[in-house]
N, C-alpha and C. Protein backbone atom coordinates (compact mmCIF):
# COMPACT_ATOMS: atom_id res chain seq x y z
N UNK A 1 0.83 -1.19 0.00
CA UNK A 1 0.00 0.00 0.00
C UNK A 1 0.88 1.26 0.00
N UNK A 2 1.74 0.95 0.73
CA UNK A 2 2.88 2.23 0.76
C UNK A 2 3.42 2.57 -0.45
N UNK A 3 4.14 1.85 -1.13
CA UNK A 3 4.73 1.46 -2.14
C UNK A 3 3.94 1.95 -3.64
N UNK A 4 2.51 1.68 -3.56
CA UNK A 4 1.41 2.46 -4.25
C UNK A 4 1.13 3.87 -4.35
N UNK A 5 1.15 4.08 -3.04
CA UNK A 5 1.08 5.75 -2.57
C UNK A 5 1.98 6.01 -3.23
N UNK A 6 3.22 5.54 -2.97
CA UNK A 6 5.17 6.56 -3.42
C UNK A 6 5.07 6.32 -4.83
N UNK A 7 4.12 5.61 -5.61
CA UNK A 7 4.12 6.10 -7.19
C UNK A 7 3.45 6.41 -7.38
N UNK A 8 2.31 6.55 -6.76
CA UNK A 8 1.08 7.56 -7.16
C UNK A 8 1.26 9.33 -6.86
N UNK A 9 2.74 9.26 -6.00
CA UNK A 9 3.18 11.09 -5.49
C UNK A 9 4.40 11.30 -6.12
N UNK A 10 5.02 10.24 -6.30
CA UNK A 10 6.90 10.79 -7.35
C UNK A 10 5.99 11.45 -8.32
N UNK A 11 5.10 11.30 -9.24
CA UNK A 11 5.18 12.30 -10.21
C UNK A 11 4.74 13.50 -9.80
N UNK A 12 4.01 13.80 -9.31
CA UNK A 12 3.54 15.03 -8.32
C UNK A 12 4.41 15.56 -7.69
N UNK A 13 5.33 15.21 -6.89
CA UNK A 13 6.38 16.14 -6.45
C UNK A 13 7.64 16.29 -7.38
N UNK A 14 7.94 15.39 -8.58
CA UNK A 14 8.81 15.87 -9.91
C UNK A 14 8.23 16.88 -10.45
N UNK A 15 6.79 16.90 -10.72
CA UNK A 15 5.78 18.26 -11.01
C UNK A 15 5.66 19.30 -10.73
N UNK A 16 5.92 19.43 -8.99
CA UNK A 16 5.68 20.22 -8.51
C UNK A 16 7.88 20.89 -8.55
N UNK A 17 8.52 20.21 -8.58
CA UNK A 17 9.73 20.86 -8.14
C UNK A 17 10.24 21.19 -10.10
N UNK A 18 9.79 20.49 -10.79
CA UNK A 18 9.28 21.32 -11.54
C UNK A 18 9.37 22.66 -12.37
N UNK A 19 8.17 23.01 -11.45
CA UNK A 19 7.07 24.01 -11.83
C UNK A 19 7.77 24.90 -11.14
N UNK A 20 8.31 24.44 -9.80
CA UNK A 20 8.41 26.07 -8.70
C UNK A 20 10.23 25.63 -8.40
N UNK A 21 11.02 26.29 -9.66
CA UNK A 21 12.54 25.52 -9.29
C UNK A 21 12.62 25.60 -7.55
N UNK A 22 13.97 24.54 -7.38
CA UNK A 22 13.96 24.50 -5.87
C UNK A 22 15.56 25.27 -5.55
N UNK A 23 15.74 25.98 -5.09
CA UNK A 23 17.44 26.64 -5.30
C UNK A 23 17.97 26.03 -3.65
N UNK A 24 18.67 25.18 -3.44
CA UNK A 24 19.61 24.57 -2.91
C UNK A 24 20.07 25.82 -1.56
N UNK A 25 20.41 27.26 -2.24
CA UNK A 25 21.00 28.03 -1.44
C UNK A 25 20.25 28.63 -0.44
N UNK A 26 18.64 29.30 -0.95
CA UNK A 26 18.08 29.25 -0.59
C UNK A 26 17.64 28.57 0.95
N UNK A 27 17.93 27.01 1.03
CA UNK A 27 18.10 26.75 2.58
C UNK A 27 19.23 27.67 3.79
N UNK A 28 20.03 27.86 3.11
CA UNK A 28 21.20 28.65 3.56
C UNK A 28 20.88 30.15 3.96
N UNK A 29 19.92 30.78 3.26
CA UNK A 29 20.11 32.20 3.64
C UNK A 29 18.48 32.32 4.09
N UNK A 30 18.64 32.06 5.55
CA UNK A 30 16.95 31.77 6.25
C UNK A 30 16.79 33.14 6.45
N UNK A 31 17.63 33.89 7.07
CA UNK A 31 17.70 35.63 7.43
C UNK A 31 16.54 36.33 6.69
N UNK A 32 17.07 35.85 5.11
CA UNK A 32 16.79 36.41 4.05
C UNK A 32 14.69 36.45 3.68
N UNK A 33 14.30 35.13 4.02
CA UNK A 33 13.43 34.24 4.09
C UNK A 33 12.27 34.90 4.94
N UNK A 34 12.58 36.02 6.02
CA UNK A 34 11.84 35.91 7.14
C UNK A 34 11.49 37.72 6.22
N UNK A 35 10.24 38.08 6.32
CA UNK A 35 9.89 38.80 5.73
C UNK A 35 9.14 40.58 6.61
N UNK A 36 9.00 40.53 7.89
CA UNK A 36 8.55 40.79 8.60
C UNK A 36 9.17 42.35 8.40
N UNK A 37 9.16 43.01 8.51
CA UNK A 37 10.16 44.32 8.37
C UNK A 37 10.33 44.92 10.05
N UNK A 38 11.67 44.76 10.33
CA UNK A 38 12.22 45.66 11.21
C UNK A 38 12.19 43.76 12.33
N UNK A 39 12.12 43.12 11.16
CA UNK A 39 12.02 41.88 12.81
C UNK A 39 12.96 41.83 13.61
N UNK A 40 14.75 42.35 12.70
CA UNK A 40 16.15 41.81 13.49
C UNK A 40 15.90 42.89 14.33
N UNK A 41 15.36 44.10 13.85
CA UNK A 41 15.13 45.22 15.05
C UNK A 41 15.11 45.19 16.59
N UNK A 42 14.18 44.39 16.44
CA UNK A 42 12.96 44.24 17.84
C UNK A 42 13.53 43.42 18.91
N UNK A 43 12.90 43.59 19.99
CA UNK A 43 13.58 42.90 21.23
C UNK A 43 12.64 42.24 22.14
N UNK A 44 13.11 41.44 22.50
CA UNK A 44 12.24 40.93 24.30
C UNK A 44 11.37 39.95 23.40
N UNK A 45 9.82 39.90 24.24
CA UNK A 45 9.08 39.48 23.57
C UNK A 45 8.33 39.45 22.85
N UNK A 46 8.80 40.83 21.83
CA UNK A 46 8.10 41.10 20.69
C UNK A 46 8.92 40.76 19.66
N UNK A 47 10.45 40.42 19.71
CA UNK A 47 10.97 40.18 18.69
C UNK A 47 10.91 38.05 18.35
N UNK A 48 10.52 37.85 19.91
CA UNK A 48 10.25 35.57 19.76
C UNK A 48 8.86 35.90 19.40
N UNK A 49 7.73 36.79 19.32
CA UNK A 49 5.96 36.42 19.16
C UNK A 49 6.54 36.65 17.67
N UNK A 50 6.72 37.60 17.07
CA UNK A 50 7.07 37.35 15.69
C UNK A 50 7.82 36.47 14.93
N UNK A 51 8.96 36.28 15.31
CA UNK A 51 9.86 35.21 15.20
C UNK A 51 8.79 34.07 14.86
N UNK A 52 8.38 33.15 15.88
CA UNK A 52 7.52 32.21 15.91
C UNK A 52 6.64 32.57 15.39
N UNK A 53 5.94 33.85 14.73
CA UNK A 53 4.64 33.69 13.92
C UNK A 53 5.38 33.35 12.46
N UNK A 54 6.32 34.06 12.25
CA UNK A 54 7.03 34.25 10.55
C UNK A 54 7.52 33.37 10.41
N UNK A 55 8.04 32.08 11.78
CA UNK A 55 9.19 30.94 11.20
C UNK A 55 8.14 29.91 10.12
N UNK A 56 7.13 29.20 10.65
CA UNK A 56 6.49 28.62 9.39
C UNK A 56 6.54 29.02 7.97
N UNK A 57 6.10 30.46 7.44
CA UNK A 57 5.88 30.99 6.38
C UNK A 57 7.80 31.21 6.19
N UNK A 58 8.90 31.21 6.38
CA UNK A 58 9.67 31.29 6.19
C UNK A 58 10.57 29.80 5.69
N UNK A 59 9.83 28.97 6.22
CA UNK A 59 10.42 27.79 6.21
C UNK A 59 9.74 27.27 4.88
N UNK A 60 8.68 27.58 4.42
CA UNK A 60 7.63 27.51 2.89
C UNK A 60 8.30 28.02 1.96
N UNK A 61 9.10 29.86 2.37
CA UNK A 61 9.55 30.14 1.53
C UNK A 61 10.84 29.84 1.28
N UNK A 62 11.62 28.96 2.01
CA UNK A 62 13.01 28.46 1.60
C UNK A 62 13.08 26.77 0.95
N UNK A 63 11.65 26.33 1.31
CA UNK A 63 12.17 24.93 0.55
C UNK A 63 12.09 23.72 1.13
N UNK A 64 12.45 24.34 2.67
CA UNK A 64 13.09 23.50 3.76
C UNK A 64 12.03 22.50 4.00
N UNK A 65 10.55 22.56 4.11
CA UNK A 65 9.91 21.61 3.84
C UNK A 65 9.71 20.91 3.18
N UNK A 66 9.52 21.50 1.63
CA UNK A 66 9.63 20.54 0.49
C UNK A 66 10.63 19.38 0.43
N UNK A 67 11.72 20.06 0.82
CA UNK A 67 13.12 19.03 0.79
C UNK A 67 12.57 17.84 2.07
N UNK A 68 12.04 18.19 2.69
CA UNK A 68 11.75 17.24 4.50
C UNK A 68 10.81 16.38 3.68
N UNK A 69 9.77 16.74 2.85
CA UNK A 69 8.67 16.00 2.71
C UNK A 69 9.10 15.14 1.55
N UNK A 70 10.28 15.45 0.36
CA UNK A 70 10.68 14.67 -0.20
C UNK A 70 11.62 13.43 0.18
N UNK A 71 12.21 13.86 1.08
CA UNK A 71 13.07 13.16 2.25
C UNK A 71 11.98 11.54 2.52
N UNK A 72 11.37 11.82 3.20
CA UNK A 72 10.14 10.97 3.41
C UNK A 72 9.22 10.76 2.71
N UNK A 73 9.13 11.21 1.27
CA UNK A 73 8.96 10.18 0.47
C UNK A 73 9.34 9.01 -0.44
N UNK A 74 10.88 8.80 -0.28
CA UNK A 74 11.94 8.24 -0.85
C UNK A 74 11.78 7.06 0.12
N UNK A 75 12.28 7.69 1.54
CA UNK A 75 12.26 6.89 2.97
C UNK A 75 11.46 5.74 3.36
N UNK A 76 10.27 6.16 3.11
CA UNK A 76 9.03 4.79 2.66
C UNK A 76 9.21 3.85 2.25
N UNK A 77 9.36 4.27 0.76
CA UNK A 77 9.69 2.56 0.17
C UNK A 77 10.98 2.34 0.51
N UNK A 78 11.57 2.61 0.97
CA UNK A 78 12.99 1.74 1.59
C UNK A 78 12.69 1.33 2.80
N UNK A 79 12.13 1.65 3.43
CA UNK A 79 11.76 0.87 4.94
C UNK A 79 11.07 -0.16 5.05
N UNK A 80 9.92 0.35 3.73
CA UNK A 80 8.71 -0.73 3.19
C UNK A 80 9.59 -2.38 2.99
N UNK A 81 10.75 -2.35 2.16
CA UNK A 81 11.63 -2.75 1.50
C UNK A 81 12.11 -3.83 2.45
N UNK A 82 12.25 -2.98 3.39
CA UNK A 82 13.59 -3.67 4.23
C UNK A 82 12.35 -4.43 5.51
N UNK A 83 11.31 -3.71 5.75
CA UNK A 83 10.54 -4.75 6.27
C UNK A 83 10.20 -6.03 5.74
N UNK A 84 9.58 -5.75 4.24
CA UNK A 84 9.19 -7.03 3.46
C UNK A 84 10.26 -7.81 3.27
N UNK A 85 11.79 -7.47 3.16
CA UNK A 85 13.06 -8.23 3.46
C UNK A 85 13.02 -9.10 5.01
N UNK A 86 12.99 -8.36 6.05
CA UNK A 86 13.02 -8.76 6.83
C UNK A 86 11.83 -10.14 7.31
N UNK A 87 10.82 -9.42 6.85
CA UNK A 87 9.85 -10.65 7.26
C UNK A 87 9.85 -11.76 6.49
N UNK A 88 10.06 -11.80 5.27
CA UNK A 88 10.46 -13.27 4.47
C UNK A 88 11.29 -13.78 5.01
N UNK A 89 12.35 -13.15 5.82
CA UNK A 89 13.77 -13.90 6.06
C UNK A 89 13.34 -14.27 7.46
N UNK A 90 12.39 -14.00 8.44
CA UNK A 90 12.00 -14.70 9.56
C UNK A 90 10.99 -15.70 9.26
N UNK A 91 10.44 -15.53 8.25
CA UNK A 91 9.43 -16.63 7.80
C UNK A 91 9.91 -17.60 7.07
N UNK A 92 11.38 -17.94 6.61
CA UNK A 92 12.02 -18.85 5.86
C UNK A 92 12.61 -19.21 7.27
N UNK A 93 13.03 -18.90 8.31
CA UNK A 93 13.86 -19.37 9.62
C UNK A 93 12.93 -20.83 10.23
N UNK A 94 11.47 -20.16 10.18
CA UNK A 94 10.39 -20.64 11.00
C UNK A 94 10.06 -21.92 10.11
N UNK A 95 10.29 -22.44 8.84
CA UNK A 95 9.81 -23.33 8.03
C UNK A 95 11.28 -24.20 8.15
């Protein structure tokens, strides 16, 4: 079932990276990412309530998820893999 899913979404996320290039560096310059004006400004606890409101939408706009969610979609069928490995090879022990 897993294994179904991960080819029913590789083309969808080849689609999607795609459509919206993914720039590598981009993970690197998060500073850049955070959009808020005057955020490095600010202090105390007005500069972490923003922080923590902008880090999601910052993390969208660098990639950093896309890359996480492609991560774990690769990850699947190799685990899938190595289970269905594993359990034949305890079920050939048992016979």
């Amino acid at each position: 079932m897993a294994l179904t899913s991960f080819l029913i979404t590789l083309p969808c996320f080849c689609a999607y990276f795609l459509a919206d290039p993914f720039h590598i560096q981009d993970l690197f310059n998060i500073k850049a990412q955070y959009l808020t004006p005057g955020l490095w400004e600010m202090e105390g606890i007005k500069f972490w309530s923003a922080l923590l409101f902008e880090t999601p939408f910052a993390l969208l706009r660098s990639g950093a998820l896309h890359l996480l969610m492609l991560i774990f979609a690769l990850l699947i069928p190799v685990l899938l893999l190595y289970y269905i490995a594993k359990a034949y090879t305890l079920s050939r022990r048992r016979k």
